[in-house]
PDB file of N, CA and C in Angstrom:
ATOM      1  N   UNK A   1      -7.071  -6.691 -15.601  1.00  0.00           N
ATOM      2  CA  UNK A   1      -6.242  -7.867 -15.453  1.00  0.00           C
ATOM      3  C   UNK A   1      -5.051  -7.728 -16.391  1.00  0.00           C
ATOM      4  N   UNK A   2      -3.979  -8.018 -16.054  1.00  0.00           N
ATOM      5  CA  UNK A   2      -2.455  -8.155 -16.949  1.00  0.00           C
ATOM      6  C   UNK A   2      -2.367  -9.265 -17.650  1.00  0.00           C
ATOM      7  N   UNK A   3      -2.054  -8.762 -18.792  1.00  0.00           N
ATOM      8  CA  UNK A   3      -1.616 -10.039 -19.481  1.00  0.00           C
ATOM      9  C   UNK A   3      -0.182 -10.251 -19.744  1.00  0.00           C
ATOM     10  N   UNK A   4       0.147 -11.177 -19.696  1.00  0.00           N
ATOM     11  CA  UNK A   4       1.482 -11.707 -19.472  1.00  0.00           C
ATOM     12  C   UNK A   4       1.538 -12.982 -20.450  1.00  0.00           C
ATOM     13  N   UNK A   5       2.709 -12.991 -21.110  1.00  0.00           N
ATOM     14  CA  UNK A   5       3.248 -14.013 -21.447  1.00  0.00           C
ATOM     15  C   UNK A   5       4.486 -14.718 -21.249  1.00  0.00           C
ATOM     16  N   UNK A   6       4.146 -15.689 -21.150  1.00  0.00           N
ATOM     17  CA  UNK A   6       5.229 -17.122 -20.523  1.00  0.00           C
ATOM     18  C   UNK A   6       4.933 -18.282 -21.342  1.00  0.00           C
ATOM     19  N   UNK A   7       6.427 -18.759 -21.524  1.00  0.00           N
ATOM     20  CA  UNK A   7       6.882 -19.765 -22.235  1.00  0.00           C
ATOM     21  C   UNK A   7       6.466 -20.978 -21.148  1.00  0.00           C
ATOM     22  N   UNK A   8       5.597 -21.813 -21.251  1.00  0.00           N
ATOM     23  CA  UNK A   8       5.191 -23.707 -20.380  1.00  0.00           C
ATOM     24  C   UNK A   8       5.803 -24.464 -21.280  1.00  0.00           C
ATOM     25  N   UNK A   9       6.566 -25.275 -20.866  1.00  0.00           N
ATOM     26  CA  UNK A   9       6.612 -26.803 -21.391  1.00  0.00           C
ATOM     27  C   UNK A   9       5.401 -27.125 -21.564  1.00  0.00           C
ATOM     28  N   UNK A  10       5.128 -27.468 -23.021  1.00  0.00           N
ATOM     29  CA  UNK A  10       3.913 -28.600 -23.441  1.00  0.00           C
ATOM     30  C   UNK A  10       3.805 -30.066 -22.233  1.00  0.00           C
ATOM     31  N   UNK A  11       4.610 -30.525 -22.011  1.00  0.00           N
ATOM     32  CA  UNK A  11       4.427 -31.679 -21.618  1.00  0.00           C
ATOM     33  C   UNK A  11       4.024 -31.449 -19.881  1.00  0.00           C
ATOM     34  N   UNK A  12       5.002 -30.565 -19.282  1.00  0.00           N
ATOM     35  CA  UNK A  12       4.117 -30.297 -18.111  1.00  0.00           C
ATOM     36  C   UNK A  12       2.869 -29.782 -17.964  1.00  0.00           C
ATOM     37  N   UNK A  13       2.822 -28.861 -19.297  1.00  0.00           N
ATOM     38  CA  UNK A  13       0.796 -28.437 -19.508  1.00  0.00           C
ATOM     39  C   UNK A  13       0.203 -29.377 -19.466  1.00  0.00           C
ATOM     40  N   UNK A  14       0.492 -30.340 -20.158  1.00  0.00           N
ATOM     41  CA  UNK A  14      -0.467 -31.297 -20.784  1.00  0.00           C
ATOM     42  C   UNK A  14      -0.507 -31.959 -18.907  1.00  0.00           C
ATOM     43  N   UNK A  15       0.481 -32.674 -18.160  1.00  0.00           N
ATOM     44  CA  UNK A  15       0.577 -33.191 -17.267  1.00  0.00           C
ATOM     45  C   UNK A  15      -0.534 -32.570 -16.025  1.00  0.00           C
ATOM     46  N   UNK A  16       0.031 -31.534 -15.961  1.00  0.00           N
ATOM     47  CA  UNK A  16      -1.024 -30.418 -14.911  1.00  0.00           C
ATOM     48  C   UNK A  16      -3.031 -30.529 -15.487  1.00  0.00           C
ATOM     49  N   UNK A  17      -2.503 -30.352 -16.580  1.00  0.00           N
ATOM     50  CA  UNK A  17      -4.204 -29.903 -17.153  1.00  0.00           C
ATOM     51  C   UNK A  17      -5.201 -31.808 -16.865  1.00  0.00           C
ATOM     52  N   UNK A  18      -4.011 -32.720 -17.149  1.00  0.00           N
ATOM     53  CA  UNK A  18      -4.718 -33.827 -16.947  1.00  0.00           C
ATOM     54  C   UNK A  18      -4.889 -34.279 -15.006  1.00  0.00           C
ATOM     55  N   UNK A  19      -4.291 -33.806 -14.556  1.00  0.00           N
ATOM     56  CA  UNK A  19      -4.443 -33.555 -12.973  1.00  0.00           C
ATOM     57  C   UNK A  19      -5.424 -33.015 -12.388  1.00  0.00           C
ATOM     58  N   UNK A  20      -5.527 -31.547 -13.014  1.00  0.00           N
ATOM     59  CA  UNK A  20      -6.421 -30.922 -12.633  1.00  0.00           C
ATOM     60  C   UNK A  20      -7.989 -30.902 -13.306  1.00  0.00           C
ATOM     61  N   UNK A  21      -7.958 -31.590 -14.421  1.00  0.00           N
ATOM     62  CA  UNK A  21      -8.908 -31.339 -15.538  1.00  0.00           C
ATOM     63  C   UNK A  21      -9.714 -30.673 -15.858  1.00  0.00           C
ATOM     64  N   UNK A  22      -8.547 -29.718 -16.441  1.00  0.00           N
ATOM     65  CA  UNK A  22      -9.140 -28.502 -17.135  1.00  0.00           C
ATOM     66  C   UNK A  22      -8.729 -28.639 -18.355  1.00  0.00           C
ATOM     67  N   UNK A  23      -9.025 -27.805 -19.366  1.00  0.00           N
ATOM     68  CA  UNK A  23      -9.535 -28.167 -20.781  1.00  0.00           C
ATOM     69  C   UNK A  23      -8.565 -26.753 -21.112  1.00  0.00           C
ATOM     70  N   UNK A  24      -8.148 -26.095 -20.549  1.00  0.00           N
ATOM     71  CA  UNK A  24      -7.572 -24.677 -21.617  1.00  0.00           C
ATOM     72  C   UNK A  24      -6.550 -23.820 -20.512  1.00  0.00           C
ATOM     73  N   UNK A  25      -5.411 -23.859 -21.422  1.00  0.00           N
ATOM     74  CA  UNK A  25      -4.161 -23.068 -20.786  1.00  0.00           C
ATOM     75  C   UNK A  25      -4.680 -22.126 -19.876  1.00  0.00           C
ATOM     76  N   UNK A  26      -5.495 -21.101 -19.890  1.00  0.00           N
ATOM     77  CA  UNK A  26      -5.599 -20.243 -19.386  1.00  0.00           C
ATOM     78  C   UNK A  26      -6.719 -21.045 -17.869  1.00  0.00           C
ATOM     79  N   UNK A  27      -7.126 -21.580 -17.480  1.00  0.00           N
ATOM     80  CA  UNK A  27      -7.890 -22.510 -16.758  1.00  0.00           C
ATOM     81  C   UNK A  27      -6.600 -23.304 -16.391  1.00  0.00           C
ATOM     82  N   UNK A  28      -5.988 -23.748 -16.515  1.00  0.00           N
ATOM     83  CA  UNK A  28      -4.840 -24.638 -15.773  1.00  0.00           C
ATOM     84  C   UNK A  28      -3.889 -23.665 -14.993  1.00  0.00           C
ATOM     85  N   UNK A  29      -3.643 -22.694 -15.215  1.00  0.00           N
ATOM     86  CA  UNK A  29      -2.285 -21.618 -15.412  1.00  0.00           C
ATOM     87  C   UNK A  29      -3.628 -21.393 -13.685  1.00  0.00           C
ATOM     88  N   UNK A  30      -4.648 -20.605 -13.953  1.00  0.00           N
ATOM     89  CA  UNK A  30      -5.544 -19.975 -12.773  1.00  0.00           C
ATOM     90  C   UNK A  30      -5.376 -21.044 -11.561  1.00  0.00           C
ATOM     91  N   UNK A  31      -6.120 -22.465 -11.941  1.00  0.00           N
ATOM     92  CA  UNK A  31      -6.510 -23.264 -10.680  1.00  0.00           C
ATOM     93  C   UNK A  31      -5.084 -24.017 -10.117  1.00  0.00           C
ATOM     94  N   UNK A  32      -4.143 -23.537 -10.996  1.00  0.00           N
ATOM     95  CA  UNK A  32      -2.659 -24.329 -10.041  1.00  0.00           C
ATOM     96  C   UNK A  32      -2.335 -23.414  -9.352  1.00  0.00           C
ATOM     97  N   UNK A  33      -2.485 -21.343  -9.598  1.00  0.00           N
ATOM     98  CA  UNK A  33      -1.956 -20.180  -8.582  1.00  0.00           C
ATOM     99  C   UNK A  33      -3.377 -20.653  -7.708  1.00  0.00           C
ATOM    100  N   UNK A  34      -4.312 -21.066  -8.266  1.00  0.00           N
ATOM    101  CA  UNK A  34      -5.174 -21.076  -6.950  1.00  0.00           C
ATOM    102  C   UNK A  34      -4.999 -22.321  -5.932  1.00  0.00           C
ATOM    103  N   UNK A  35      -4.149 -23.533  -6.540  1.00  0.00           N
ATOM    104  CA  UNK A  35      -3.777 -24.874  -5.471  1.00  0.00           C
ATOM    105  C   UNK A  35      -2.933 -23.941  -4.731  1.00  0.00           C
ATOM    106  N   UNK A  36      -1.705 -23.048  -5.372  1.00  0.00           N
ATOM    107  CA  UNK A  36      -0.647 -22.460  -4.438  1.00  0.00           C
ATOM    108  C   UNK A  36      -0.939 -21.392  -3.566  1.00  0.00           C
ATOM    109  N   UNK A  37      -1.924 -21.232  -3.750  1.00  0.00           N
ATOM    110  CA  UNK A  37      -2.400 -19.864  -2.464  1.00  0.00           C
ATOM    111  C   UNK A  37      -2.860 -20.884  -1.440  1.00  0.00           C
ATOM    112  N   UNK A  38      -3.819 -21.503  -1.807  1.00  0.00           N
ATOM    113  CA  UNK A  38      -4.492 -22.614  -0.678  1.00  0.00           C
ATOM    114  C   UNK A  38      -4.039 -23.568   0.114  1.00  0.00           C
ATOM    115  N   UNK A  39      -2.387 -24.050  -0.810  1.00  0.00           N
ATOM    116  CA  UNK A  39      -1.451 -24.849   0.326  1.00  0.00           C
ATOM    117  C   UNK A  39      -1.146 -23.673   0.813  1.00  0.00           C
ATOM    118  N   UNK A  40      -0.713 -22.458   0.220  1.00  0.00           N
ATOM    119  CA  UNK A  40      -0.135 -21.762   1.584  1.00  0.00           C
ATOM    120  C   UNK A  40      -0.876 -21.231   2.753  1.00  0.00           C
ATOM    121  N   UNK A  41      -1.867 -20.988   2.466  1.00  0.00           N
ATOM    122  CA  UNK A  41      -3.097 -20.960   3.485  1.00  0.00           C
ATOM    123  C   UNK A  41      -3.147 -22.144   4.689  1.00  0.00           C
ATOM    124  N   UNK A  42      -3.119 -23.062   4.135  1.00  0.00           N
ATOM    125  CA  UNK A  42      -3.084 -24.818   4.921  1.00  0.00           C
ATOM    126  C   UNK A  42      -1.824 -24.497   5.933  1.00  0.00           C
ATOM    127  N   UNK A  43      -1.360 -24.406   5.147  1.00  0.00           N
ATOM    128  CA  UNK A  43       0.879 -23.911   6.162  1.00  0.00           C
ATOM    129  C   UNK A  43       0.595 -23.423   7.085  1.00  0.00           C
ATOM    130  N   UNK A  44      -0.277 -21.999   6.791  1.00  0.00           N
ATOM    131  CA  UNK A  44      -0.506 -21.079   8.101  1.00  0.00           C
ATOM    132  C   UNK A  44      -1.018 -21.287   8.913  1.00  0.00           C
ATOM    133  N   UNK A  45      -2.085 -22.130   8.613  1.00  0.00           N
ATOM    134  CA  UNK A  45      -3.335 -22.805   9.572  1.00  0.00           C
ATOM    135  C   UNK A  45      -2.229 -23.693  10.575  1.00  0.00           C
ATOM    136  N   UNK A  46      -2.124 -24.943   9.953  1.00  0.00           N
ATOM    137  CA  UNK A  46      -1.018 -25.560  10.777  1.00  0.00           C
ATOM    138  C   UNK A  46      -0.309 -25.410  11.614  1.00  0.00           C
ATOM    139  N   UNK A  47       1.002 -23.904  11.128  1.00  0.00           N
ATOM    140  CA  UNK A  47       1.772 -23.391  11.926  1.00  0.00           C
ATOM    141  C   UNK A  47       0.967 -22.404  13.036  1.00  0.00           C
ATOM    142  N   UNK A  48       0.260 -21.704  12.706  1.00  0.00           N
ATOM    143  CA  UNK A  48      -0.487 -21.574  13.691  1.00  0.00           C
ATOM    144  C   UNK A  48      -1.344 -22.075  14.708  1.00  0.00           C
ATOM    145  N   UNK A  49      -1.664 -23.090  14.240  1.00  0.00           N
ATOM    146  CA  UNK A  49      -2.095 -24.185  15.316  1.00  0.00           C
ATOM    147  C   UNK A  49      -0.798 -24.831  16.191  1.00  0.00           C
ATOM    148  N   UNK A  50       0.135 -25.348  15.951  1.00  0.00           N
ATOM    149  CA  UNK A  50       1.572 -25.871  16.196  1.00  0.00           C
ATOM    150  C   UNK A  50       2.253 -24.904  17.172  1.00  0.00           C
ATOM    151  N   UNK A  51       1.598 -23.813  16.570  1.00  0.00           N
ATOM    152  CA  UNK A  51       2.750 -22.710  18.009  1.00  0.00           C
ATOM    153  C   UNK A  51       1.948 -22.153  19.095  1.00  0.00           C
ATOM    154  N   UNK A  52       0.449 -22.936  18.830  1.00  0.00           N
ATOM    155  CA  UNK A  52      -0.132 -22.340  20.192  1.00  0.00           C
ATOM    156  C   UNK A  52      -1.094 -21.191  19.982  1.00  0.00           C
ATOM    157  N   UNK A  53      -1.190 -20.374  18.771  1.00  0.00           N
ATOM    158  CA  UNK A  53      -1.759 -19.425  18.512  1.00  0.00           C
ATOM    159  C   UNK A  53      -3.044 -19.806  18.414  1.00  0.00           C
ATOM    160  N   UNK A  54      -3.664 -20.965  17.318  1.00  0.00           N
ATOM    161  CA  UNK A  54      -4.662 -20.769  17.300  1.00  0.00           C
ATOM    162  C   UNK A  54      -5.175 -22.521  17.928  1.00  0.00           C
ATOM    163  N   UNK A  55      -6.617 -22.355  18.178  1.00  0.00           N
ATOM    164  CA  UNK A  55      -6.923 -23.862  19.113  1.00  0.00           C
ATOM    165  C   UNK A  55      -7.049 -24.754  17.636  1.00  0.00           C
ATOM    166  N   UNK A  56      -7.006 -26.047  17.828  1.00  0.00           N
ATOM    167  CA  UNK A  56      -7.022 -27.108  16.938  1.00  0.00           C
ATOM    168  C   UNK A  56      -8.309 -27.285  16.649  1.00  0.00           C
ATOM    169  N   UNK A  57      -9.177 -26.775  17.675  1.00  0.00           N
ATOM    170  CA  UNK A  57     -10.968 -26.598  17.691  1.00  0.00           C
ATOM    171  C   UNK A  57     -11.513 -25.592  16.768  1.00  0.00           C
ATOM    172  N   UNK A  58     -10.635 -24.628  15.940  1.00  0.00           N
ATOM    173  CA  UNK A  58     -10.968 -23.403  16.074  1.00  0.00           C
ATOM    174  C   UNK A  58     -12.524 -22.757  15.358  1.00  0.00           C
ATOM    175  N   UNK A  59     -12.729 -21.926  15.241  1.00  0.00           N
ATOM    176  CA  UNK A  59     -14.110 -21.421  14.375  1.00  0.00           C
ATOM    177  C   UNK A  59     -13.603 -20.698  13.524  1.00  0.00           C
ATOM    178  N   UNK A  60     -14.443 -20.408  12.840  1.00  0.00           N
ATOM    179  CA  UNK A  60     -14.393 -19.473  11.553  1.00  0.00           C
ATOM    180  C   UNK A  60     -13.885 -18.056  11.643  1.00  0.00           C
ATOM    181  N   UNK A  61     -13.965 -17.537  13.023  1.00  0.00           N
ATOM    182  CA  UNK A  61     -13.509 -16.222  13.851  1.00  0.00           C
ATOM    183  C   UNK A  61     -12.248 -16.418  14.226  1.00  0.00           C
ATOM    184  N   UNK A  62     -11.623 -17.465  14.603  1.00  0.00           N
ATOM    185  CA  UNK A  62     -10.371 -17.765  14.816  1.00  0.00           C
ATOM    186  C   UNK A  62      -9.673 -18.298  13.819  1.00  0.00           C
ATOM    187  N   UNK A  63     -10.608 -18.446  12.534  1.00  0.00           N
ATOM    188  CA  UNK A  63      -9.623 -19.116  11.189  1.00  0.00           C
ATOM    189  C   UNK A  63      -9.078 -17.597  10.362  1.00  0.00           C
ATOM    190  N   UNK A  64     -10.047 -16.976  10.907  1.00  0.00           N
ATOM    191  CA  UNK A  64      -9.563 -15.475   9.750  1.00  0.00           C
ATOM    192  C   UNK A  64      -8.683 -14.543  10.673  1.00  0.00           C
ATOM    193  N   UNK A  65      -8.312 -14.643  11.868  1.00  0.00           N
ATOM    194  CA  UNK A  65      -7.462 -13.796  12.355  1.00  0.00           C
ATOM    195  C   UNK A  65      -5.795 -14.862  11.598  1.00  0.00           C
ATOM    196  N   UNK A  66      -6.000 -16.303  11.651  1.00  0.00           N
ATOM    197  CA  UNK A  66      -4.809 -16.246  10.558  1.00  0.00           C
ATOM    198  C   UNK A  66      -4.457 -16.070   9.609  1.00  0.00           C
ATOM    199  N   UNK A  67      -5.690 -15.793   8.882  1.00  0.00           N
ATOM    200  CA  UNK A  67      -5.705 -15.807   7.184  1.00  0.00           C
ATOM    201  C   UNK A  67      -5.596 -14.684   6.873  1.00  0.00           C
ATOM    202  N   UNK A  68      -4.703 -13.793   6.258  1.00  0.00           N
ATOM    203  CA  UNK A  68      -4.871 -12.566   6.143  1.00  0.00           C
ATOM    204  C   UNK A  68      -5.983 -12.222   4.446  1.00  0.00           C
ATOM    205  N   UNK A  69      -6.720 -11.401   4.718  1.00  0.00           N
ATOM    206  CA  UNK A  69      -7.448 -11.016   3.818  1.00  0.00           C
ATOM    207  C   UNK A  69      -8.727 -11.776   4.223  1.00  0.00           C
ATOM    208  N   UNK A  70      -8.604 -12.493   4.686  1.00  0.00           N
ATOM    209  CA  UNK A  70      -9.993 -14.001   5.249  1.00  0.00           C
ATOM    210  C   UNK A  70     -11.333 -12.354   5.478  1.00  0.00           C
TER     211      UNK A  70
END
């Protein structure tokens, strides 16, 4: 795993961590890239439902041909 450092505003940490409630930078920083993978996941689902690709019914076999990596 990489470690990286980045400068957060305290006050948006503090804001996020009380949202999400988690207790430690490194736990807030994870489960907000993990909210942003999962809305984008949601997007795809959607748009793929919206253009006809996939049924609004769909199964679990038809959820992973949109999801890549699924």
């Amino acid at each position: 795993m990489a470690k990286t450092l980045v400068n957060i505003p305290e006050d948006k940490l503090a804001r996020a961590q009380a949202r999400l409630g988690t207790a430690t930078k490194r736990e807030t920083v994870e489960r907000a890239l993990d909210l942003v993978l999962q809305q984008a996941e949601q997007r795809d689902l959607i748009e793929a439902v919206a253009a006809g690709r996939v049924s609004p019914n769909f199964t679990p076999e038809t959820l992973a041909e949109v999801r890549p990596g699924a």
